[in-house]
PDB file of N, CA and C in Angstrom:
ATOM      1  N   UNK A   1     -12.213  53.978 -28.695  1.00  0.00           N
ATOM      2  CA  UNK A   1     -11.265  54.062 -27.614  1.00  0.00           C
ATOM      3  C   UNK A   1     -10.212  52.982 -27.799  1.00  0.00           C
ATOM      4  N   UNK A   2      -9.396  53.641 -28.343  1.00  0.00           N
ATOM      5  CA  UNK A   2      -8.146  52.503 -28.280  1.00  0.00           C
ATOM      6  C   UNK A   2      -6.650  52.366 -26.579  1.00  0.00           C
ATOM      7  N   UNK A   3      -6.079  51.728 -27.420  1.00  0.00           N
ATOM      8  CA  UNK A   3      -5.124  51.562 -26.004  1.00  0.00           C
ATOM      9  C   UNK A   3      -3.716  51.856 -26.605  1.00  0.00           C
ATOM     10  N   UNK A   4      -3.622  52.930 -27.108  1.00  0.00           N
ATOM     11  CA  UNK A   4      -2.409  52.844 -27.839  1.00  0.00           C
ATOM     12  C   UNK A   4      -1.303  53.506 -26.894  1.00  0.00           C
ATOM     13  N   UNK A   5       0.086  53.332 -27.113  1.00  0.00           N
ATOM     14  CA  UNK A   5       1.306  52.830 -26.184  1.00  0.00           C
ATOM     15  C   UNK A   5       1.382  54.930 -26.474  1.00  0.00           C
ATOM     16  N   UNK A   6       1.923  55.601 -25.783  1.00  0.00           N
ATOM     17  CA  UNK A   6       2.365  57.029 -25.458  1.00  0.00           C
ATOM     18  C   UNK A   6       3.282  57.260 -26.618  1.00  0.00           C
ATOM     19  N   UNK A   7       3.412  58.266 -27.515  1.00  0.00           N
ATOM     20  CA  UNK A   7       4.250  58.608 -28.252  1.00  0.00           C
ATOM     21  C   UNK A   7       5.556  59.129 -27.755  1.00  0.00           C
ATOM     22  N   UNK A   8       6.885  59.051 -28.210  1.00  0.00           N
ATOM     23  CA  UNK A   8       7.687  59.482 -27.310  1.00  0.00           C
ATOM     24  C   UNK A   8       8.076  60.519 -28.515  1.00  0.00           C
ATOM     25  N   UNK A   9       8.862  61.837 -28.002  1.00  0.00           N
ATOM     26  CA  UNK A   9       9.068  63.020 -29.212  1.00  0.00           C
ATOM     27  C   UNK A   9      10.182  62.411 -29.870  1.00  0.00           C
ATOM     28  N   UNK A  10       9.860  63.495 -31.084  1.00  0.00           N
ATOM     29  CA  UNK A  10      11.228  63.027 -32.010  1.00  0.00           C
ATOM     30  C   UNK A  10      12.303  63.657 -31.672  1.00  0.00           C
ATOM     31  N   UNK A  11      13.484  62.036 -31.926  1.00  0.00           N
ATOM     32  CA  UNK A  11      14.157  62.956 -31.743  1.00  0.00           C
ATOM     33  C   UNK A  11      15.242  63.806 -32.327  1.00  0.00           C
ATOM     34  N   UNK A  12      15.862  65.035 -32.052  1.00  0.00           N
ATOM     35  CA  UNK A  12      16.670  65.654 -33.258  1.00  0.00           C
ATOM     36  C   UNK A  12      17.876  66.667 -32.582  1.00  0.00           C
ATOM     37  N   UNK A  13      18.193  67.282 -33.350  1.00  0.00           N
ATOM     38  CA  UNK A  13      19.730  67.284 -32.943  1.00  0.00           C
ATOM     39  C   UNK A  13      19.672  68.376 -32.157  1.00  0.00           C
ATOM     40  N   UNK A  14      18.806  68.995 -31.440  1.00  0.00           N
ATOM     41  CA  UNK A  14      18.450  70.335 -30.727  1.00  0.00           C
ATOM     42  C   UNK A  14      19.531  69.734 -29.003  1.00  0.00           C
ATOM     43  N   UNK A  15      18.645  68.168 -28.915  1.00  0.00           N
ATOM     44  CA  UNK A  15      19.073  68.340 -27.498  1.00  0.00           C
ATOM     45  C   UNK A  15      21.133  67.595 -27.559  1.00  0.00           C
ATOM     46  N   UNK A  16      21.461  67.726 -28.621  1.00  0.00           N
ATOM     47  CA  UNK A  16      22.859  67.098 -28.674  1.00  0.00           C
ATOM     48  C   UNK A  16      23.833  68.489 -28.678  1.00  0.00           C
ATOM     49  N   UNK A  17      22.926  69.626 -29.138  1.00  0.00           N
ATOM     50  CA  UNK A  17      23.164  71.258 -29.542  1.00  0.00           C
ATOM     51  C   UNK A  17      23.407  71.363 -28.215  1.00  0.00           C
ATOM     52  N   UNK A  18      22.332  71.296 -27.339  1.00  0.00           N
ATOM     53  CA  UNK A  18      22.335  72.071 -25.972  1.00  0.00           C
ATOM     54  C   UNK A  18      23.302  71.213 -24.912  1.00  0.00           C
ATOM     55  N   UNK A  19      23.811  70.158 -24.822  1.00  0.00           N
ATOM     56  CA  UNK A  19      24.265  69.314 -23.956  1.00  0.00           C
ATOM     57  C   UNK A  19      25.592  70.039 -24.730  1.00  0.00           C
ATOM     58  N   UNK A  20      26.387  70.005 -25.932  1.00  0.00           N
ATOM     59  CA  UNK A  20      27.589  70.498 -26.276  1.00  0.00           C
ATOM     60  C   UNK A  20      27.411  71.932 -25.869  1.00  0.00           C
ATOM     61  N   UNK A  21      26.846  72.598 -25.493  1.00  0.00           N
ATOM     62  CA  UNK A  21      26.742  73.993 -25.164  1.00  0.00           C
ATOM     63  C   UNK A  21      27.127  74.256 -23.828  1.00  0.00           C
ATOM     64  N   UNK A  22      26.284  73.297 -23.366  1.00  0.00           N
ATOM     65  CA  UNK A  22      26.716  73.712 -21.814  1.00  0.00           C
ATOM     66  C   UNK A  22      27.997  72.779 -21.529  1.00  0.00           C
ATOM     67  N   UNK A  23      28.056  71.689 -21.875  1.00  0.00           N
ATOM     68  CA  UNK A  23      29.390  70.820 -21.155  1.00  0.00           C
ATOM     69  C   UNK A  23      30.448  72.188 -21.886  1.00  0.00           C
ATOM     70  N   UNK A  24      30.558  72.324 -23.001  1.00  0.00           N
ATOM     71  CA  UNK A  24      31.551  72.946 -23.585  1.00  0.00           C
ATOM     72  C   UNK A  24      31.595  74.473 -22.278  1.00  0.00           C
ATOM     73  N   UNK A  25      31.170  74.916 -22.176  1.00  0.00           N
ATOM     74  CA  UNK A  25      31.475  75.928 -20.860  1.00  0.00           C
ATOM     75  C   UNK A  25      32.238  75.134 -19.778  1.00  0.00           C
ATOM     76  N   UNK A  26      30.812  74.321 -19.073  1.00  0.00           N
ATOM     77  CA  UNK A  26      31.926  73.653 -17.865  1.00  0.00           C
ATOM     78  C   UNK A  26      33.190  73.214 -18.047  1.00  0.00           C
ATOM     79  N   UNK A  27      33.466  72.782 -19.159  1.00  0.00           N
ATOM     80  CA  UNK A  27      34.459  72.025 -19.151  1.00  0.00           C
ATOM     81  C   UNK A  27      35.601  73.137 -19.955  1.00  0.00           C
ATOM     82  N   UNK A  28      35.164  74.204 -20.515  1.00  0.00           N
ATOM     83  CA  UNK A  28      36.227  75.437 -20.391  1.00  0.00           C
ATOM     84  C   UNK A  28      36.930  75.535 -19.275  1.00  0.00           C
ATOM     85  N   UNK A  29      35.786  75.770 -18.293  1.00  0.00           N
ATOM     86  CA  UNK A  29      36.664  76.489 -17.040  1.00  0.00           C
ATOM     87  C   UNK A  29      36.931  75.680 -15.903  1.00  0.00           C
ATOM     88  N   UNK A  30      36.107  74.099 -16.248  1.00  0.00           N
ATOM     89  CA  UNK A  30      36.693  73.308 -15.328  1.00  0.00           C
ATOM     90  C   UNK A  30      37.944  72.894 -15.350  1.00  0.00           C
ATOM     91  N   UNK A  31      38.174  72.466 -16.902  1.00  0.00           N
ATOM     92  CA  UNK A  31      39.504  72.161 -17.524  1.00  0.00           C
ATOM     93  C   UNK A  31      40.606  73.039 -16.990  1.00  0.00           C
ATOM     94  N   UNK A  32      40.560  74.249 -17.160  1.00  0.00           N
ATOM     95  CA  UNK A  32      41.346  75.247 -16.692  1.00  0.00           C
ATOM     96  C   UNK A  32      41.631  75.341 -15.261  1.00  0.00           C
ATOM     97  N   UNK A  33      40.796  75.101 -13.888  1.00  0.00           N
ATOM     98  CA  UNK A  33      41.010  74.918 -12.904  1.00  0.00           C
ATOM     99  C   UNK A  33      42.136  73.540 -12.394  1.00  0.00           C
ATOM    100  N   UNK A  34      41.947  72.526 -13.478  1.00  0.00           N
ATOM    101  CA  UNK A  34      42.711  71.302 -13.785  1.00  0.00           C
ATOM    102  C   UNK A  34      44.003  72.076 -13.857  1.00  0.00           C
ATOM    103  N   UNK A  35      44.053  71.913 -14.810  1.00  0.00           N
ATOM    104  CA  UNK A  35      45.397  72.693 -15.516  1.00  0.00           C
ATOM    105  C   UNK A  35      46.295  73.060 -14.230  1.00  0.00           C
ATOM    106  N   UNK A  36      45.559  74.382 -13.774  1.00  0.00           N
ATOM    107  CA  UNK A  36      45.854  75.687 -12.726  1.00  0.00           C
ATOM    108  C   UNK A  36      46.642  74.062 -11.660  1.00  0.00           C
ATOM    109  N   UNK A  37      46.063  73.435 -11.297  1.00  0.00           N
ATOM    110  CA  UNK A  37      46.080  72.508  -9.872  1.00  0.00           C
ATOM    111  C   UNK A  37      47.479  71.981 -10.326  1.00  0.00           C
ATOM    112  N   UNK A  38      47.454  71.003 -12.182  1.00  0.00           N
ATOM    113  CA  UNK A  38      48.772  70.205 -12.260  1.00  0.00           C
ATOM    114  C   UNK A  38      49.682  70.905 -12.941  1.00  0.00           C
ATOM    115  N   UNK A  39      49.933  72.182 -13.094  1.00  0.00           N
ATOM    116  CA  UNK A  39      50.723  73.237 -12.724  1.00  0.00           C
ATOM    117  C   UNK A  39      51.061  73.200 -11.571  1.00  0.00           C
ATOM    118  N   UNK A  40      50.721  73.796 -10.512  1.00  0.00           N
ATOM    119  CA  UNK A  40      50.956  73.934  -9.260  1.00  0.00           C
ATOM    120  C   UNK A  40      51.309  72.266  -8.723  1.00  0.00           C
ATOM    121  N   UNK A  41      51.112  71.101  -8.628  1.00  0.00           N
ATOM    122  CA  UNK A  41      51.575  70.208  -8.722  1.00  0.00           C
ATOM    123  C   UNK A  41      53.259  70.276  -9.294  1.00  0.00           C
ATOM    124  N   UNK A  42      52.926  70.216 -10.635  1.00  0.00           N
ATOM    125  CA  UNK A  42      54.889  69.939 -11.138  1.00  0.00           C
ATOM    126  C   UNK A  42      55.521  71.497 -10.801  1.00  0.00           C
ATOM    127  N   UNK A  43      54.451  72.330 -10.484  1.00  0.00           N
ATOM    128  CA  UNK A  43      55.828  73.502  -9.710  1.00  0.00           C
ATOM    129  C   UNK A  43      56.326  73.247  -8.390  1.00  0.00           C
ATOM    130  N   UNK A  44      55.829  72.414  -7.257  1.00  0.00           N
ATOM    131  CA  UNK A  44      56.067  72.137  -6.349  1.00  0.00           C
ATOM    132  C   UNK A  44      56.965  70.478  -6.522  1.00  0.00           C
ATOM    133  N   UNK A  45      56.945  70.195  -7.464  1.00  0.00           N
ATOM    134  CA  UNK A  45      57.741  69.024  -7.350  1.00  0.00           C
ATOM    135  C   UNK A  45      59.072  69.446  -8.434  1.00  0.00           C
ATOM    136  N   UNK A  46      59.105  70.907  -8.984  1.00  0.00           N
ATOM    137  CA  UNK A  46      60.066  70.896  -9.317  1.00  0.00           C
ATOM    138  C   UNK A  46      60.468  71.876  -8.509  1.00  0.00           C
ATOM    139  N   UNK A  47      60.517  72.476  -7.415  1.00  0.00           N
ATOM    140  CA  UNK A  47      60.621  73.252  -6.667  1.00  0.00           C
ATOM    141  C   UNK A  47      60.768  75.005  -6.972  1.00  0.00           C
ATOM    142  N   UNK A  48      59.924  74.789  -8.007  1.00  0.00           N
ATOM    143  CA  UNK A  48      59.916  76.089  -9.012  1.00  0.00           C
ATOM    144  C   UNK A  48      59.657  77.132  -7.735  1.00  0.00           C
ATOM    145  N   UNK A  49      60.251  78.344  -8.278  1.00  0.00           N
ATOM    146  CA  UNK A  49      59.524  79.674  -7.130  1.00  0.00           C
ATOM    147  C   UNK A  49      58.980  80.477  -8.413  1.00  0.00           C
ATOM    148  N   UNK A  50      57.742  80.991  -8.096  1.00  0.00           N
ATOM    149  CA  UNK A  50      56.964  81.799  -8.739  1.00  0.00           C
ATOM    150  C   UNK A  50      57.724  83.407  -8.607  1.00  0.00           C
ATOM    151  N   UNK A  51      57.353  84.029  -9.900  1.00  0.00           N
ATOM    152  CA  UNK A  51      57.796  85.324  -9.659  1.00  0.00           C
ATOM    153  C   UNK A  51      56.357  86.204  -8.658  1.00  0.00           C
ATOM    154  N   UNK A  52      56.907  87.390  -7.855  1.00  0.00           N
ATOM    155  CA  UNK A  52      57.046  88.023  -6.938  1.00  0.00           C
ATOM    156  C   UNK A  52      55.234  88.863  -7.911  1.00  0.00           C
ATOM    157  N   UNK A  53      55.539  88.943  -9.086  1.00  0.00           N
ATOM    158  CA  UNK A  53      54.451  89.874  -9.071  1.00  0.00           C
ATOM    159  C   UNK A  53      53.221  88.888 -10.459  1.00  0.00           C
ATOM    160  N   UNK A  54      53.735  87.722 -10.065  1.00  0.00           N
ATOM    161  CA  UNK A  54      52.469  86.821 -10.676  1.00  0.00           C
ATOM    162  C   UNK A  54      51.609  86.187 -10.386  1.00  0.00           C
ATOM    163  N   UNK A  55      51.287  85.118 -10.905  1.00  0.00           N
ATOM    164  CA  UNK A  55      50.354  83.947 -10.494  1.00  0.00           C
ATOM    165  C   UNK A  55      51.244  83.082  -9.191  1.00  0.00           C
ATOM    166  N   UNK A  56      50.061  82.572  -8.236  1.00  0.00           N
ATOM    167  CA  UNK A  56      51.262  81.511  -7.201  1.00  0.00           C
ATOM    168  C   UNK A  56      51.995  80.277  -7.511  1.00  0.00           C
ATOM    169  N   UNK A  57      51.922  80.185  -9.020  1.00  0.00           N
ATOM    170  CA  UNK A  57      52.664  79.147  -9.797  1.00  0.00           C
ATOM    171  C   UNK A  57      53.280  79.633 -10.960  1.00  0.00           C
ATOM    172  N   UNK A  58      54.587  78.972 -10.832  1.00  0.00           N
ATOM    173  CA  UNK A  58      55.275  78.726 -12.307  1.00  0.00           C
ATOM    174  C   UNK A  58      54.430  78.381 -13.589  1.00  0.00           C
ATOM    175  N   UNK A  59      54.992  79.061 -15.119  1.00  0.00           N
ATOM    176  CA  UNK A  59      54.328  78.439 -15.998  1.00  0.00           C
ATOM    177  C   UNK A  59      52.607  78.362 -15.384  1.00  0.00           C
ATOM    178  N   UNK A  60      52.168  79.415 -15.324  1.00  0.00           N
ATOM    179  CA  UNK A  60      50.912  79.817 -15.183  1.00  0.00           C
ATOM    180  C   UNK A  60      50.048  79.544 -16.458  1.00  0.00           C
ATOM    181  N   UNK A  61      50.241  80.302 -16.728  1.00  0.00           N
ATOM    182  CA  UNK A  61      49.266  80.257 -18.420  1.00  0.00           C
ATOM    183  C   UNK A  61      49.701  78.919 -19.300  1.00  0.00           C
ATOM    184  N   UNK A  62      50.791  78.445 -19.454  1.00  0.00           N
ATOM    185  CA  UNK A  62      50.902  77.176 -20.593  1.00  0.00           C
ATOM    186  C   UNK A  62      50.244  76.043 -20.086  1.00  0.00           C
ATOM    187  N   UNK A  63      49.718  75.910 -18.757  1.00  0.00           N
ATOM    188  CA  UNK A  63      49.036  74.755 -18.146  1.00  0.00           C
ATOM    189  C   UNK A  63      47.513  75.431 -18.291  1.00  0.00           C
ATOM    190  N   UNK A  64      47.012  76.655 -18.004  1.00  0.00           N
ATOM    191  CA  UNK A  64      45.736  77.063 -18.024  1.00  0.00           C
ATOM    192  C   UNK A  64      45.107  76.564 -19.221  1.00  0.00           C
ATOM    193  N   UNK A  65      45.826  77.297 -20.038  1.00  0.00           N
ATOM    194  CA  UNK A  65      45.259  77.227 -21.519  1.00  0.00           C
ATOM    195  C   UNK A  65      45.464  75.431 -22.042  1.00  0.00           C
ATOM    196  N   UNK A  66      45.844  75.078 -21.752  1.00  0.00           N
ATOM    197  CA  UNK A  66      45.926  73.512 -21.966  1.00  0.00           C
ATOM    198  C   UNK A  66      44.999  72.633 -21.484  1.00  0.00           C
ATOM    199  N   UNK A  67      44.869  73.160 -19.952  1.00  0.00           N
ATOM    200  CA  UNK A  67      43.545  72.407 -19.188  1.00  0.00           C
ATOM    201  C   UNK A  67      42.270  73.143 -20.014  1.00  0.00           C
ATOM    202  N   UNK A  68      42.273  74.393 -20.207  1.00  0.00           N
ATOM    203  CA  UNK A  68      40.629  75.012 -21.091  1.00  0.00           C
ATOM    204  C   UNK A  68      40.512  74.677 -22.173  1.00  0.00           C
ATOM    205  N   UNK A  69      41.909  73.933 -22.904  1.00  0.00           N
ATOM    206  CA  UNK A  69      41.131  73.408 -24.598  1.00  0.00           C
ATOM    207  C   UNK A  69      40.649  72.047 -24.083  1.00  0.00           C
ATOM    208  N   UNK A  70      41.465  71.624 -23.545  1.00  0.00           N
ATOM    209  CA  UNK A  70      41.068  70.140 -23.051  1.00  0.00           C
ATOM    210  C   UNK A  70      39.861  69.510 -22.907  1.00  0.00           C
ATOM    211  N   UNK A  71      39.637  70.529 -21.738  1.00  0.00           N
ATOM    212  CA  UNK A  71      38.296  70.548 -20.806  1.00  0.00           C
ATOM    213  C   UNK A  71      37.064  70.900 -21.730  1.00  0.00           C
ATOM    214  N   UNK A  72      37.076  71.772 -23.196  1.00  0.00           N
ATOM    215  CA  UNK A  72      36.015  72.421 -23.550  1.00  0.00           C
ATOM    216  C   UNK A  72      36.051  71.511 -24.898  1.00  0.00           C
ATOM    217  N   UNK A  73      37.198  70.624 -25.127  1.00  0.00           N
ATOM    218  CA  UNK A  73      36.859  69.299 -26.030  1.00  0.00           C
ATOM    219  C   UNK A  73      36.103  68.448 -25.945  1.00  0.00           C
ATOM    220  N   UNK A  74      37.419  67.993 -24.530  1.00  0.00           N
ATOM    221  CA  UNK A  74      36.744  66.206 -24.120  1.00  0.00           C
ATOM    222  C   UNK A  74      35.367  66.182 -23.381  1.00  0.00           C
ATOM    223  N   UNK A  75      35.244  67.054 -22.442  1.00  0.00           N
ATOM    224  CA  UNK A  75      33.924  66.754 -21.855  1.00  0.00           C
ATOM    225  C   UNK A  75      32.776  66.894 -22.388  1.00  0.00           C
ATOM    226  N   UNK A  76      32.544  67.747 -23.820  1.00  0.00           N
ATOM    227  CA  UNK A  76      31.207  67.490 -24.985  1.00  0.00           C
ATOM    228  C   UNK A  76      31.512  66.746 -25.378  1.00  0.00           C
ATOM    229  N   UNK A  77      32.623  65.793 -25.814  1.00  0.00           N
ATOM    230  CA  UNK A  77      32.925  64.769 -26.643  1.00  0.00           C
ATOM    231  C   UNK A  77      32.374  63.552 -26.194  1.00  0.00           C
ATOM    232  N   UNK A  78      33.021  63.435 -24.629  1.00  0.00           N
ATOM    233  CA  UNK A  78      32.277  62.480 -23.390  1.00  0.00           C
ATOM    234  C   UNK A  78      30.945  62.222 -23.565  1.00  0.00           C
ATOM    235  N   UNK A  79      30.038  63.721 -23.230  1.00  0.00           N
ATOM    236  CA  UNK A  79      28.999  63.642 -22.770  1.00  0.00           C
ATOM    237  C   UNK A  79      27.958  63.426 -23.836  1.00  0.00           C
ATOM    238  N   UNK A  80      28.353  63.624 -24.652  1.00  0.00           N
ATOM    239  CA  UNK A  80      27.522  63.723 -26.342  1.00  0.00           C
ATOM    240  C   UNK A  80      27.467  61.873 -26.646  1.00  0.00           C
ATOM    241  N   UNK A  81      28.862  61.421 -26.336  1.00  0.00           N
ATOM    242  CA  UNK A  81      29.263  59.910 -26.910  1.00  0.00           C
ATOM    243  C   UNK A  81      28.032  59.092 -25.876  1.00  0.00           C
ATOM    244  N   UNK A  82      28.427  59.636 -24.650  1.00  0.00           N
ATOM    245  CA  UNK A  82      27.054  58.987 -23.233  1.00  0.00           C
ATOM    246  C   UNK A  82      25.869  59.128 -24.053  1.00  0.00           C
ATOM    247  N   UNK A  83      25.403  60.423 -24.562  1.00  0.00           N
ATOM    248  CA  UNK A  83      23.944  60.300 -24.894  1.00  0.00           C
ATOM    249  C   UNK A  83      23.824  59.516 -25.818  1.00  0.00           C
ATOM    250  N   UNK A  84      24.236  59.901 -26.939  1.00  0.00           N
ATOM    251  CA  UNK A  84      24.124  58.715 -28.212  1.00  0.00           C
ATOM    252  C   UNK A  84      24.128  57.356 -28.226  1.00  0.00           C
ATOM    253  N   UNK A  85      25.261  56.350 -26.764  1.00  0.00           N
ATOM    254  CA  UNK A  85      24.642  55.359 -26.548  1.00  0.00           C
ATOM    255  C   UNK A  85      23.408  55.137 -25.982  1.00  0.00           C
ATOM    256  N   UNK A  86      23.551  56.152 -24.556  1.00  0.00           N
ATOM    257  CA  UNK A  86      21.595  56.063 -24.023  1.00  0.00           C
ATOM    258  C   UNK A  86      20.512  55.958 -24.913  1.00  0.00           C
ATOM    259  N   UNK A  87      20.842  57.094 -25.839  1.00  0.00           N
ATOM    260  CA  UNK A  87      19.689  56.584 -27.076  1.00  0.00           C
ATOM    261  C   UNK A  87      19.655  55.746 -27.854  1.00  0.00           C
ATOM    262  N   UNK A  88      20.812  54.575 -28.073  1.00  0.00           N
ATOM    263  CA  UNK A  88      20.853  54.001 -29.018  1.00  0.00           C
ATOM    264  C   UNK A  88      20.125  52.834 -28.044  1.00  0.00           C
ATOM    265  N   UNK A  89      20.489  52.639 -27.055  1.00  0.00           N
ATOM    266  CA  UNK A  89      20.297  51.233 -25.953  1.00  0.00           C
ATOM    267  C   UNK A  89      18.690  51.724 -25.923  1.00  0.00           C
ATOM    268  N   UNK A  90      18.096  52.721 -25.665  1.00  0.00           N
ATOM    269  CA  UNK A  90      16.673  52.579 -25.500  1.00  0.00           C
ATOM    270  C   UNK A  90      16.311  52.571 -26.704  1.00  0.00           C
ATOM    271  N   UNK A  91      16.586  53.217 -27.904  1.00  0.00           N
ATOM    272  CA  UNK A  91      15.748  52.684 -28.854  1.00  0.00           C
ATOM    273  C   UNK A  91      15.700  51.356 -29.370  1.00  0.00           C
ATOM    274  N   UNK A  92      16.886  50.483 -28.888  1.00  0.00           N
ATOM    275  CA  UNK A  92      17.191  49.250 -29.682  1.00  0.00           C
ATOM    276  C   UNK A  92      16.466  47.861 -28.221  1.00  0.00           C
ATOM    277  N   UNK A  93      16.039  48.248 -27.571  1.00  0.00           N
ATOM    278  CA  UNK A  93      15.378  47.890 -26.080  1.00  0.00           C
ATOM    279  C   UNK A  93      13.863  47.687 -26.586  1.00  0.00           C
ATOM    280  N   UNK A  94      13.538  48.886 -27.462  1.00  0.00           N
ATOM    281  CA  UNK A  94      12.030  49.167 -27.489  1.00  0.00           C
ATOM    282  C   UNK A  94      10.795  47.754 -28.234  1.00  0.00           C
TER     283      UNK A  94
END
């Protein structure tokens, strides 16, 4: 009967796979809701009027698509960079 300390799993690139998987969604369509908002922002401060049979903002799409690459970059980029220190600080703790 020994007293030996709990093994912790190994670890490998499965859970860095799944965290870029899902941020990369949220941050598709969160990004894009961004976008949508500072669009609508500089259309109201440029006093843009939207056309009659579109979106309720000017320059609709060149802000969408800008906030969804954005958003489906930076926030796996973020969240991936967070884990890799968490793991680096607990393994270097141990």
């Amino acid at each position: 009967m020994t007293n030996a300390a709990p093994e912790t799993p190994a670890h490998n690139a499965w859970a860095y796979i799944g965290v870029g998987c899902v941020t990369t969604v949220a941050g598709f369509f969160g990004g894009g809701m961004i976008g949508v908002f500072v669009g609508w922002v500089v259309g109201h401060a440029r006093q843009c009027v939207p056309p009659k049979d579109s979106f309720p903002i000017c320059d609709f799409f060149p802000y969408w698509i800008t906030g969804m690459v954005l958003g489906a970059i930076l926030l796996p980029a973020v969240a991936i960079t967070r884990l890799r220190q968490s793991d680096h600080s607990r393994t270097s703790t141990d």
